[in-house]
Protein backbone atom coordinates (compact mmCIF):
# COMPACT_ATOMS: atom_id res chain seq x y z
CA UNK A 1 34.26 -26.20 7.02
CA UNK A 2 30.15 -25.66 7.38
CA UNK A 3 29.94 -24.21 3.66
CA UNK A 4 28.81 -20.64 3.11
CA UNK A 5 25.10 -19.85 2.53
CA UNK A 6 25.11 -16.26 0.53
CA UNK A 7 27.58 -13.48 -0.21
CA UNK A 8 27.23 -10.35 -0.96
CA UNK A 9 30.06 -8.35 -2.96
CA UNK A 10 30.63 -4.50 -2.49
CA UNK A 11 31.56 -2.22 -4.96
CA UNK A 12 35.00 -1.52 -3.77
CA UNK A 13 35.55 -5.20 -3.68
CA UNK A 14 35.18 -6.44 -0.18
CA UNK A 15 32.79 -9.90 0.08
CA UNK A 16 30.80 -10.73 3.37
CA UNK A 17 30.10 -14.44 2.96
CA UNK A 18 27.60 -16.24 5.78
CA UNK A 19 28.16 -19.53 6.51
CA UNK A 20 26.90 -21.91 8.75
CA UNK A 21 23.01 -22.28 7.87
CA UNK A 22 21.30 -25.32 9.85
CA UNK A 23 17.77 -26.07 8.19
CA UNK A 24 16.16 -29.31 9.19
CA UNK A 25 16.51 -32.05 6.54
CA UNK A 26 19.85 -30.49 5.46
CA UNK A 27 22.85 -32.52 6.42
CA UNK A 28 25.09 -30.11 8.98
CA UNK A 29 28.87 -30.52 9.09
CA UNK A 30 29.42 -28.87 12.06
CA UNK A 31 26.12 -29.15 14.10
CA UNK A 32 27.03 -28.04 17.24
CA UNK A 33 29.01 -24.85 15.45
CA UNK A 34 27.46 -21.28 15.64
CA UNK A 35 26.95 -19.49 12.19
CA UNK A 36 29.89 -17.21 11.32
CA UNK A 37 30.08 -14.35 8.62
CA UNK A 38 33.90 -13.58 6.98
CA UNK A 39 35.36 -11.12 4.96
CA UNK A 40 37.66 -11.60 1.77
CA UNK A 41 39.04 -8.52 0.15
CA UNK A 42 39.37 -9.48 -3.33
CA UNK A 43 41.74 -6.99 -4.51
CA UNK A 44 44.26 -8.87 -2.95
CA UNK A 45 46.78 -11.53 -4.61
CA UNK A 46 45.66 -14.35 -2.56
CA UNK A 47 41.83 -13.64 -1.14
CA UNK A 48 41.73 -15.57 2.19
CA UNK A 49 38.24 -15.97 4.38
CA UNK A 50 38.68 -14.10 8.06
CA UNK A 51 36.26 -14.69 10.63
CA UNK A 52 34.42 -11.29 11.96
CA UNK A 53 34.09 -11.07 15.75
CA UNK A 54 31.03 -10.66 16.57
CA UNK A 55 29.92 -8.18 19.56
CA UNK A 56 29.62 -9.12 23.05
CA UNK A 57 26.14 -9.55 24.27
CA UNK A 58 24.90 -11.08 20.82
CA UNK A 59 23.35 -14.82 21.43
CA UNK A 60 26.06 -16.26 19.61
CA UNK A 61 24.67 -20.12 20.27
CA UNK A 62 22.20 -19.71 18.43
CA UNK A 63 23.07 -17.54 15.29
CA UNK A 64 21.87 -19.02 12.16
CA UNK A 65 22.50 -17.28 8.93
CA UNK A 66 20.42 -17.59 5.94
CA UNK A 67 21.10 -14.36 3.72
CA UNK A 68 22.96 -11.42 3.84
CA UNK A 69 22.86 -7.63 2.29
CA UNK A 70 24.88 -4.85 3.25
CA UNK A 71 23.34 -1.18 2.81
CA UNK A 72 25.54 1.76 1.84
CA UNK A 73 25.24 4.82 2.80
């Protein structure tokens, strides 16, 4: 609904998209909507977005995305 800002695309074919970016001068869609960051396993038939949960104790109101990375290890 808010677009996704970045993805990034693992080897074994999971995608973590962010989405959610406000930046002044950009027109929000959902202004008064936290950030979110899914997961879409595209080895499947029919990829579908799912919303992570995000731990407790993070300050959810106020998360922002702009980027993401994973790191393997």
């Amino acid at each position: 609904e808010s677009g996704s800002e970045d993805i990034d695309i693992l080897p074994n074919g999971l995608a973590f998209i962010s989405s959610g970016l406000k930046y002044p001068g950009l027109k929000s869609f959902a202004p008064d909507k936290p950030g979110e960051i899914f997961l879409v396993d595209l080895n499947e038939e029919k990829p579908r977005a799912v919303e992570l949960r995000i731990s407790r104790g993070f300050d959810l109101a106020s998360f922002n995305p702009h980027g993401i990375s994973t790191y393997i290890d």
